[in-house]
C-alpha atoms as a PDB file:
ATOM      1  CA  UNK A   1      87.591 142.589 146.030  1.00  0.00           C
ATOM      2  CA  UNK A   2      88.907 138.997 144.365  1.00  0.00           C
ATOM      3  CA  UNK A   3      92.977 139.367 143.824  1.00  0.00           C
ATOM      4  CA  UNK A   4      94.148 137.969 140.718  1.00  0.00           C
ATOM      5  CA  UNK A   5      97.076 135.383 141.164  1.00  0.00           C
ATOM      6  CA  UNK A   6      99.924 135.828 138.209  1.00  0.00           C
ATOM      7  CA  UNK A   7      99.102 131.844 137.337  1.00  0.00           C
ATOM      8  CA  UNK A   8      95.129 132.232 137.293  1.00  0.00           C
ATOM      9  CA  UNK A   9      95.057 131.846 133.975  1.00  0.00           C
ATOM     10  CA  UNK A  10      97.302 129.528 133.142  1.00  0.00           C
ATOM     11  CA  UNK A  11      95.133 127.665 136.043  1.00  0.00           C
ATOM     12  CA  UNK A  12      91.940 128.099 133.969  1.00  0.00           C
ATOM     13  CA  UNK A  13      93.577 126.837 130.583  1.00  0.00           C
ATOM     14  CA  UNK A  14      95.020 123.736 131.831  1.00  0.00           C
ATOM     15  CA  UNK A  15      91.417 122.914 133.093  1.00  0.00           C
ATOM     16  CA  UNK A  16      89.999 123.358 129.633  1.00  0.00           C
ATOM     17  CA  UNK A  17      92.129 121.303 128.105  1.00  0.00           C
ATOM     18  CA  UNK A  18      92.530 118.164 130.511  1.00  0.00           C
ATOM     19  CA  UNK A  19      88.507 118.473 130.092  1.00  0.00           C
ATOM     20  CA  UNK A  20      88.912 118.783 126.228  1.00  0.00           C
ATOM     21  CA  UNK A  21      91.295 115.826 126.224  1.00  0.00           C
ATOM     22  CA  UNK A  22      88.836 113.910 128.188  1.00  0.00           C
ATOM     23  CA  UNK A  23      85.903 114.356 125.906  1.00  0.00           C
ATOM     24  CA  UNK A  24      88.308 113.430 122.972  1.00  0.00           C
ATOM     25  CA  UNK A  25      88.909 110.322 124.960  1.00  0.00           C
ATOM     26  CA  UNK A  26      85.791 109.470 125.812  1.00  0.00           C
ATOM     27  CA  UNK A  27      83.913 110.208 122.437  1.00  0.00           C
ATOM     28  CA  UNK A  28      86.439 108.075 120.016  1.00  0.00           C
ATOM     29  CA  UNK A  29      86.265 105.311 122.809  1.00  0.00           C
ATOM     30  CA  UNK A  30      81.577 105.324 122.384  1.00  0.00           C
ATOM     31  CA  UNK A  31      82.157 105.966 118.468  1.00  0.00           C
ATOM     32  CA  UNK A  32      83.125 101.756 118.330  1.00  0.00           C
ATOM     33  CA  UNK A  33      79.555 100.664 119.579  1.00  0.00           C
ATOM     34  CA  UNK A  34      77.300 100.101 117.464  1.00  0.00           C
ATOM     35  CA  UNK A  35      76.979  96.840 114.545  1.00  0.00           C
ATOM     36  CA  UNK A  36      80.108  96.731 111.822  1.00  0.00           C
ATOM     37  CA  UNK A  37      80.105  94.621 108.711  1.00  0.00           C
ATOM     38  CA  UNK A  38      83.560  93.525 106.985  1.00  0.00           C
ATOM     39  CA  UNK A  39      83.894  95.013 103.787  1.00  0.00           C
ATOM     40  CA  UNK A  40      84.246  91.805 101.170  1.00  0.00           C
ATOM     41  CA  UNK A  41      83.747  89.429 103.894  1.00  0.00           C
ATOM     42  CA  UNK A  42      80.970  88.310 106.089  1.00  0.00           C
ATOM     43  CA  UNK A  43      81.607  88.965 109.790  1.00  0.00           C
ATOM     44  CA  UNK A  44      79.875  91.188 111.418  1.00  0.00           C
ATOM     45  CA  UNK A  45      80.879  92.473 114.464  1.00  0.00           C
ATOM     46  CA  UNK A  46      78.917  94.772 117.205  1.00  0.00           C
ATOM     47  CA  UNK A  47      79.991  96.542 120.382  1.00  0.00           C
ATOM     48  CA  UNK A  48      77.687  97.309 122.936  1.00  0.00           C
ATOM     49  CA  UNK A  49      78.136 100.273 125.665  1.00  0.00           C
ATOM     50  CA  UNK A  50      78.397  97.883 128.408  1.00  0.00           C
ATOM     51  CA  UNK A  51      82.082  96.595 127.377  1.00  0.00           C
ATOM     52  CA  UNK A  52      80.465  93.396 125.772  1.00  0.00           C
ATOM     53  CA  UNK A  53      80.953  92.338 122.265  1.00  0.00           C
ATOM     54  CA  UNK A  54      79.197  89.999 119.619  1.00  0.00           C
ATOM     55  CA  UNK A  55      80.879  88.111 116.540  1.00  0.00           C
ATOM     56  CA  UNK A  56      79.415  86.358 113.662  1.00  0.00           C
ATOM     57  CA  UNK A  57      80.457  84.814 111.068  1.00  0.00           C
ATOM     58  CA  UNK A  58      79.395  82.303 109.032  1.00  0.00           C
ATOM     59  CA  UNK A  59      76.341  81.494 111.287  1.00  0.00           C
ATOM     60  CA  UNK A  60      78.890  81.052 113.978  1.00  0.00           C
ATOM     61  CA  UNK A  61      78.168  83.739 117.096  1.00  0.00           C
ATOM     62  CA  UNK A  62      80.969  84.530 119.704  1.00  0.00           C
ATOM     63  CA  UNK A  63      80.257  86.707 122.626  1.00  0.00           C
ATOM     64  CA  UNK A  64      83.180  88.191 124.719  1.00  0.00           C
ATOM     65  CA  UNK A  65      84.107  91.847 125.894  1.00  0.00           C
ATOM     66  CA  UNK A  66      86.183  94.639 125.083  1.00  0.00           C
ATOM     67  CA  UNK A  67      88.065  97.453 126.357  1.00  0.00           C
ATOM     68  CA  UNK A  68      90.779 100.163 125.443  1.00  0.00           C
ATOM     69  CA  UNK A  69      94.005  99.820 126.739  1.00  0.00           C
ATOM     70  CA  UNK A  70      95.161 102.571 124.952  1.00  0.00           C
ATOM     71  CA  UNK A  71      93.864 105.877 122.912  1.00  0.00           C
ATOM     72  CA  UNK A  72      94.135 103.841 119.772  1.00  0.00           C
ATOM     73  CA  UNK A  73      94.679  99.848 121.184  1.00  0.00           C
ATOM     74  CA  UNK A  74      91.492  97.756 121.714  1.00  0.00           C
ATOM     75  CA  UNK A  75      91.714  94.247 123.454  1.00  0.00           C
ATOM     76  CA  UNK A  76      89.320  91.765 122.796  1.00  0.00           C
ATOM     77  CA  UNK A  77      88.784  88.574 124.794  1.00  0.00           C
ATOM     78  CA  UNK A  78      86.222  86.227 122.827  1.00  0.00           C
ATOM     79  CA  UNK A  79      84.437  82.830 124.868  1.00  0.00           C
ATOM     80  CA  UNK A  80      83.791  79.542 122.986  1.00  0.00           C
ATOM     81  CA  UNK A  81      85.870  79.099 119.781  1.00  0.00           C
ATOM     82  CA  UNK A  82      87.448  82.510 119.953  1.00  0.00           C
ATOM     83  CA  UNK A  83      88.661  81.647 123.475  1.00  0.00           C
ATOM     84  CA  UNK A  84      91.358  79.667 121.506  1.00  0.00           C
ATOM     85  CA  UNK A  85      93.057  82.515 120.023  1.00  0.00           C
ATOM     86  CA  UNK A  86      93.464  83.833 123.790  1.00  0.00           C
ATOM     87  CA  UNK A  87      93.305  87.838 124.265  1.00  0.00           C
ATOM     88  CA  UNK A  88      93.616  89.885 120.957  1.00  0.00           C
ATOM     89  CA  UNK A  89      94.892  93.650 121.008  1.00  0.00           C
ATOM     90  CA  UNK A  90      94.689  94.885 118.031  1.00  0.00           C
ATOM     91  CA  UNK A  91      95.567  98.632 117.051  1.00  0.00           C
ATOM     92  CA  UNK A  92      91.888 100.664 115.938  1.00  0.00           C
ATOM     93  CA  UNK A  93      91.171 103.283 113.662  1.00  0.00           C
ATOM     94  CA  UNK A  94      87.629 104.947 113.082  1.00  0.00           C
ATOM     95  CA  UNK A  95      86.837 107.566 110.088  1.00  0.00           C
ATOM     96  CA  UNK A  96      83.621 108.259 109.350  1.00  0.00           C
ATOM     97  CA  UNK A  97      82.105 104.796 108.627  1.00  0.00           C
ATOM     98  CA  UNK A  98      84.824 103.082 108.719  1.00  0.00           C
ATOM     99  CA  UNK A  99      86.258 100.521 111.211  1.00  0.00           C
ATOM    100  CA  UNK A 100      89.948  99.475 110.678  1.00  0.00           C
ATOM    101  CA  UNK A 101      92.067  96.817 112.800  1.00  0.00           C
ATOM    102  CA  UNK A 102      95.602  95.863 112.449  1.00  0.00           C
ATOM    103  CA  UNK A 103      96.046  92.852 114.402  1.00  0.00           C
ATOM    104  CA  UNK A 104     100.063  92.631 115.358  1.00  0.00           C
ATOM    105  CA  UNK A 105     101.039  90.627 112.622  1.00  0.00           C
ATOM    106  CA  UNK A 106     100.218  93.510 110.401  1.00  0.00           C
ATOM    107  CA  UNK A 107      97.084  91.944 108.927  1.00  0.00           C
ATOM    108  CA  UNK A 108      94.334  94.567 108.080  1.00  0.00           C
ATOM    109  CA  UNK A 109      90.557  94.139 108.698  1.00  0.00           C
ATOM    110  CA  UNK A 110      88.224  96.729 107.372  1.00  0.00           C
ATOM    111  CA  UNK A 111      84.443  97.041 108.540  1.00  0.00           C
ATOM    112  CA  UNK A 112      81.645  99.680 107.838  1.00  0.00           C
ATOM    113  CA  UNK A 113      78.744 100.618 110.013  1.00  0.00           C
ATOM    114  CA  UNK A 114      76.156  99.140 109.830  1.00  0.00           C
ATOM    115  CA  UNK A 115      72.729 100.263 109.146  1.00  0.00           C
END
């Protein structure tokens, strides 16, 4: 016969949500890759699974990688001419189809998926 400890449950709960919080995580961090146009512009942007990322714009293509540094904070470290600008964290925002950044000087890029 199993005895049932007075914090079993509470046990059990706090494993469903540390593994809810972790899909959460894990699902807004994958819902970035894919290929992203700027609305009224013409960069496009695309992030791969593997942490890589490519720019274009204007028939100029950077490479570089990404990663989260936070829930909602992306960094981005771009090679050849982007290398300039150094490392970029920028805060992100995805709903639906839609990509935002606000770079810390409060400018505002918009993208939508592409198809």
């Amino acid at each position: 016969m199993r005895k049932n400890f007075p914090w079993e449950g509470l046990l059990n709960w706090i494993v469903v949500v540390l593994t809810l919080s972790l899909l959460v995580s894990c699902s807004s961090k994958s819902a970035i890759v894919g290929k992203w146009s700027e609305i009224g512009g013409t960069e496009t942007i695309e992030f791969f699974k593997d942490g890589t990322v490519s720019v274009v714009d204007n028939g100029i293509t950077m490479g570089g990688s990404y990663k989260f540094v936070e829930k909602d904070r992306i960094k981005l470290e771009l090679s050849g001419l982007g290398a300039l600008a150094g490392p970029i964290v920028a805060k992100v925002s995805i709903k639906g189809d839609e990509l935002t950044f606000t770079m810390p000087d409060g400018e505002v890029s918009k993208y939508k998926r592409a198809k």
